[in-house]
Each structure stands twice: as structure tokens, then as C-alpha cells.
C-alpha atoms as a PDB file:
ATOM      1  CA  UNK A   1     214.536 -58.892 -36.827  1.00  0.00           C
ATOM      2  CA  UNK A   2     216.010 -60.794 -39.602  1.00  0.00           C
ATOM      3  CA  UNK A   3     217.709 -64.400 -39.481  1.00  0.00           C
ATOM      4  CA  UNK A   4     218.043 -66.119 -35.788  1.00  0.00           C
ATOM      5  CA  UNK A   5     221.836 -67.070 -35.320  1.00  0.00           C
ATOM      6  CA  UNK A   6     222.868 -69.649 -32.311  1.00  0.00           C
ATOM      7  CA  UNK A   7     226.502 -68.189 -30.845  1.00  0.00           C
ATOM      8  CA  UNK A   8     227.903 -70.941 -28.424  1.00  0.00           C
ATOM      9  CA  UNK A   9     230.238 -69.159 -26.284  1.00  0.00           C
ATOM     10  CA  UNK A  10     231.110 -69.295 -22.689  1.00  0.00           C
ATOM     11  CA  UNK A  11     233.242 -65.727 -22.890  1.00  0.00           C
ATOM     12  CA  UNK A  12     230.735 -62.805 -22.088  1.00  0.00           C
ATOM     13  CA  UNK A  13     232.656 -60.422 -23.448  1.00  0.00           C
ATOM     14  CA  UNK A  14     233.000 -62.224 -26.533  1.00  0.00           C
ATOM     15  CA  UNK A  15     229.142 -63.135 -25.783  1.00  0.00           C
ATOM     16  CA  UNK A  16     228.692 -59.151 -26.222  1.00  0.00           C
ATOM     17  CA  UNK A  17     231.049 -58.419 -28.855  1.00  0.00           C
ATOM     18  CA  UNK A  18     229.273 -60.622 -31.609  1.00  0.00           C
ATOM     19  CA  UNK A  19     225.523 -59.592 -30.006  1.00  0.00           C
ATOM     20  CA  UNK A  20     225.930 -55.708 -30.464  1.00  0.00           C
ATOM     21  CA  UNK A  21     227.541 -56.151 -34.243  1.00  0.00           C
ATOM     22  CA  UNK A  22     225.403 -58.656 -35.725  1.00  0.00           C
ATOM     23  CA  UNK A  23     222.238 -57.058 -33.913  1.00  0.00           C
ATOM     24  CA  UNK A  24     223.581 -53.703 -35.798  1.00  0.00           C
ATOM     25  CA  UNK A  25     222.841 -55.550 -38.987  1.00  0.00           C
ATOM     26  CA  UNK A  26     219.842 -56.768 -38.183  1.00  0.00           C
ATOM     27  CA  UNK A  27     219.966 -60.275 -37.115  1.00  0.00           C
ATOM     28  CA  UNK A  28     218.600 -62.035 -34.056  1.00  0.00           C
ATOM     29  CA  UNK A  29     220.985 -63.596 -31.624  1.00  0.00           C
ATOM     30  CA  UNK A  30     220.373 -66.886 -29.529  1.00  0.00           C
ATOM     31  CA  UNK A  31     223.022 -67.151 -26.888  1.00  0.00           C
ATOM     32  CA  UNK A  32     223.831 -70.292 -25.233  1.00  0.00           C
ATOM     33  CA  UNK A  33     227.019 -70.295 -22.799  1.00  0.00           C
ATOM     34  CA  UNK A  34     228.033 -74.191 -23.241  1.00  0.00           C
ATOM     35  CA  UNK A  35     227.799 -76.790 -25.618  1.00  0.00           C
ATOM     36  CA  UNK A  36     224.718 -78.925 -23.985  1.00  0.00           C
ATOM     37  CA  UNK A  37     223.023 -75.890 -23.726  1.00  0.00           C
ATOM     38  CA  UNK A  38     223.835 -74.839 -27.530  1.00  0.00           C
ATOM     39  CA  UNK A  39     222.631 -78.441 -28.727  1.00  0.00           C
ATOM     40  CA  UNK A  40     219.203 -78.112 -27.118  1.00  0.00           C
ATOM     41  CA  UNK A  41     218.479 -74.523 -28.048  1.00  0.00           C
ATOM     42  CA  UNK A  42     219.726 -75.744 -32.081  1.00  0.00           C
ATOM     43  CA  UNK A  43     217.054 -78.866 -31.096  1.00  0.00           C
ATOM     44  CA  UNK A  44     214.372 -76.312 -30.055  1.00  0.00           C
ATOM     45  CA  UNK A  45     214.849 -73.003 -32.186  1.00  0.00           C
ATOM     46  CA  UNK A  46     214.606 -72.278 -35.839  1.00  0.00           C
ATOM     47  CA  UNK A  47     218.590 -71.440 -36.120  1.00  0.00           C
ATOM     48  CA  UNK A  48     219.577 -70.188 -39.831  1.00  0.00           C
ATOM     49  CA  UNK A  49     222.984 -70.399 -38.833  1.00  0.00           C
ATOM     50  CA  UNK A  50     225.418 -71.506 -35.386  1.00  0.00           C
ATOM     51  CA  UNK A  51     228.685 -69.881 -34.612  1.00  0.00           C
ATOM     52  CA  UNK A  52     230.600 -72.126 -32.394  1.00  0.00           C
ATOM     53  CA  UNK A  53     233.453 -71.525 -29.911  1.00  0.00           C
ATOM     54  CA  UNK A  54     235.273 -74.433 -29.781  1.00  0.00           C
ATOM     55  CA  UNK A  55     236.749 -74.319 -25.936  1.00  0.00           C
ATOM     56  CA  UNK A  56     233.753 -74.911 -23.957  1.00  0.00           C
ATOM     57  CA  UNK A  57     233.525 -75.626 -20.764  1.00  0.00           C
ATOM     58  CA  UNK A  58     231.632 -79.376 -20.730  1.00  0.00           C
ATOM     59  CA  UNK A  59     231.874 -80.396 -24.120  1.00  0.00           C
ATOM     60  CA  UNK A  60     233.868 -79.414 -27.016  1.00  0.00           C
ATOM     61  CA  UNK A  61     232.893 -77.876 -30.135  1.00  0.00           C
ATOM     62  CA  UNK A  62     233.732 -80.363 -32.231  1.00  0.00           C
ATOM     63  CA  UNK A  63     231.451 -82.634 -30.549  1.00  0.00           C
ATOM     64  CA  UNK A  64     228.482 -80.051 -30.684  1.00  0.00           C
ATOM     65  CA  UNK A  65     229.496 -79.888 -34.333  1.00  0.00           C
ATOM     66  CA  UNK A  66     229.364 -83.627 -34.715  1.00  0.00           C
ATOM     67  CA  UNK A  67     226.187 -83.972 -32.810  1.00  0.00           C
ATOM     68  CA  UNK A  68     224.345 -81.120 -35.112  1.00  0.00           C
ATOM     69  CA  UNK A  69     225.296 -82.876 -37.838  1.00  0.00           C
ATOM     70  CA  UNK A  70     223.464 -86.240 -37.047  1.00  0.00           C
ATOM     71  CA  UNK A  71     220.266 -84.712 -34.865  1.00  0.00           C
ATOM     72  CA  UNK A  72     217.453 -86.062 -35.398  1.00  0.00           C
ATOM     73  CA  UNK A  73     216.354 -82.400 -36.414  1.00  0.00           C
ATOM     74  CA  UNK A  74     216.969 -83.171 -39.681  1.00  0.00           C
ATOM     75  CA  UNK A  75     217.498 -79.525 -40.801  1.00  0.00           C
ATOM     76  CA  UNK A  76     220.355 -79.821 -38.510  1.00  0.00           C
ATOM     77  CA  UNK A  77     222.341 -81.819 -40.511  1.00  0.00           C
ATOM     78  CA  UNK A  78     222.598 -78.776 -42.999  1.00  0.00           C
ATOM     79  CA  UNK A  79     222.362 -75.521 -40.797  1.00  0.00           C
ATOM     80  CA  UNK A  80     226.004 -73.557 -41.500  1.00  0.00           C
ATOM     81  CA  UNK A  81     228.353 -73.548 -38.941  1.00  0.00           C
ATOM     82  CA  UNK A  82     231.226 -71.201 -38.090  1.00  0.00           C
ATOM     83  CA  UNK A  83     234.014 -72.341 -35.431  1.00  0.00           C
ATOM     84  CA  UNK A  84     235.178 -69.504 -33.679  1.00  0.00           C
ATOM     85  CA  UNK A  85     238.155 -70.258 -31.800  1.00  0.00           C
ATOM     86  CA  UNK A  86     241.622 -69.492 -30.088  1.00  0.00           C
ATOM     87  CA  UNK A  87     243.040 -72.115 -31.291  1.00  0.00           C
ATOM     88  CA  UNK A  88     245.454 -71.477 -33.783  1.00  0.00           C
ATOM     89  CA  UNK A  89     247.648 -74.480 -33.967  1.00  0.00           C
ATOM     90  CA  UNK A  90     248.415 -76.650 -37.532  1.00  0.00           C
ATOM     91  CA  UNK A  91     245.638 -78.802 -38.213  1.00  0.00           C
ATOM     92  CA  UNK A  92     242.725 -77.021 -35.828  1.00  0.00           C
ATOM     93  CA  UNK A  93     240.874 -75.891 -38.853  1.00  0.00           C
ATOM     94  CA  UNK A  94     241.119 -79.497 -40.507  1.00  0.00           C
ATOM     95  CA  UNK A  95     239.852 -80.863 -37.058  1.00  0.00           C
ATOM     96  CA  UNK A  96     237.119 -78.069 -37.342  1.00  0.00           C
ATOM     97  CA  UNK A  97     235.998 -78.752 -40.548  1.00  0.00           C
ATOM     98  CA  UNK A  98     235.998 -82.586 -40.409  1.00  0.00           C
ATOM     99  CA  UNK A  99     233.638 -82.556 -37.324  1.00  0.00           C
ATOM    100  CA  UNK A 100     230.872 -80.821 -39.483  1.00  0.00           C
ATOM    101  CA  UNK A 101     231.856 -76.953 -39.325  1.00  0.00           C
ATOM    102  CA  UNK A 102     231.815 -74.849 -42.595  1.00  0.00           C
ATOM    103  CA  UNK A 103     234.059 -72.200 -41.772  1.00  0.00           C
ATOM    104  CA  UNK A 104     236.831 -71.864 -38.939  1.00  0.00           C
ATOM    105  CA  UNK A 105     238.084 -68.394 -37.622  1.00  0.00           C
ATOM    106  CA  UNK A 106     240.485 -67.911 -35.262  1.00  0.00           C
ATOM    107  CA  UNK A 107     240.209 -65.038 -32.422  1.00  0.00           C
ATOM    108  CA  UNK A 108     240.751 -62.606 -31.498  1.00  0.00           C
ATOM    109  CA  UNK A 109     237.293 -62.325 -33.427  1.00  0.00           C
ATOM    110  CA  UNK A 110     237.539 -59.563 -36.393  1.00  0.00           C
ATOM    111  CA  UNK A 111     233.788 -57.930 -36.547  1.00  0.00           C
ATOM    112  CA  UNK A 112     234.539 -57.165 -40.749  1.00  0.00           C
ATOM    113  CA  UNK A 113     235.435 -60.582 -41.430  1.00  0.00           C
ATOM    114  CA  UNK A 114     232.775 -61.908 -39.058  1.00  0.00           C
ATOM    115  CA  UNK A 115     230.470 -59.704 -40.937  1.00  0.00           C
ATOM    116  CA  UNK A 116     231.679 -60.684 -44.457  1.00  0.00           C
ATOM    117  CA  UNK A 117     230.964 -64.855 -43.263  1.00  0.00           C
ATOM    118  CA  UNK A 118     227.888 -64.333 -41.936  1.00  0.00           C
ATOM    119  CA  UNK A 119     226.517 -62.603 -44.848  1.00  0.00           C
ATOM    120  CA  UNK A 120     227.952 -65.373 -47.120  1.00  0.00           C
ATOM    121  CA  UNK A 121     225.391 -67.747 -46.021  1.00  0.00           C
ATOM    122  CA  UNK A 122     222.686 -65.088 -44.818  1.00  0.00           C
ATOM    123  CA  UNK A 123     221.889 -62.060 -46.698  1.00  0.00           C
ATOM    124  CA  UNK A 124     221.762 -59.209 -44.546  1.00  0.00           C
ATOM    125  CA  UNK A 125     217.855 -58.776 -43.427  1.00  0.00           C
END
């Protein structure tokens, strides 16, 4: 398997959706089901890259972003991020991208696109 990429989500379908197509190109899927738990598997793991729901059930993703960003894991500071969210109101994506995410996408999650922004920071393996 190819690149490891961290996908903090508490849906399991969603969970599923984003295992079985990223698998299918080759990369290697840590799953962590709230934002505590996504912070110490980041702290822990060599992640290439985190995708990030931002409704989670203890603490938000924009506080998991802001905490990856100033880890003491260094390498943290720079990892890519993707928010995935449902949140589709004005100014989520600014409030995404101001707590340390890269790239915000709104659900329902399109597997293409998701394709097309993982692969801008990760060559296919």
C-alpha cells in the first residue's frame, strides 16, 4: 500500500464510502471516529495526509485542525488537510481554512472530486 491517509469521521457509512475508493487506488486508510481519537492517531502514525469531518461528536474539526497545526509533532504543522463537511453555509470554508485546513468540501462527498484532491497532494501509489 501506498500513502497512509487519517479520515476523521464519526459517519460509518461515510467511514466506508471514502475506505473502499481510496483503497481502490491504492492508498492506506487510518480511521479514527472522533476528533481526540484523530489527534492521537496523527500524534502516533506517519499520516501523509488527514481528511477531516468537521461535525464530530466531542470536538470540532476546526479545533483538531488547529491543534494539528501547533503539535508538537512538528511534521504536523505541515501534513495537508481536507475538511469534509455538511456544512454548507457562507463563510464555513473561510472558518475551515483559517483553522489550518487546505481544502474544504462539502458533502454529500463526490468520490471524482475526492479523488482529483487527494491526488493533488499525493500522487497515486
Amino acid at each position: 500500500m501506498g500513502h497512509n491517509i487519517l479520515y476523521v469521521e464519526d459517519n460509518h457509512d461515510n467511514m466506508m464510502l471514502v475506505k473502499r475508493a481510496l483503497e481502490a487506488r491504492g492508498y492506506r486508510l487510518l480511521e479514527a471516529l472522533n476528533g481526540n481519537t484523530g489527534l492521537e492517531v496523527a500524534e502516533r502514525e506517519n499520516v501523509d495526509l488527514i481528511l477531516l469531518d468537521i461535525n464530530l461528536p466531542d470536538i470540532d474539526g476546526y479545533e483538531v485542525a488547529r491543534r494539528l497545526r501547533s503539535s508538537s509533532k512538528s511534521v504536523l504543522a505541515h501534513i495537508p488537510i481536507i475538511a469534509i463537511t455538511a456544512n454548507a453555509l457562507k463563510g464555513d470554508a473561510e472558518k475551515a481554512l483559517e483553522a489550518g485546513c487546505d481544502v474544504y468540501m462539502s458533502k454529500p462527498i463526490n468520490i471524482r472530486e475526492l479523488w482529483a484532491r487527494v491526488e493533488a497532494f499525493l500522487p497515486t501509489p
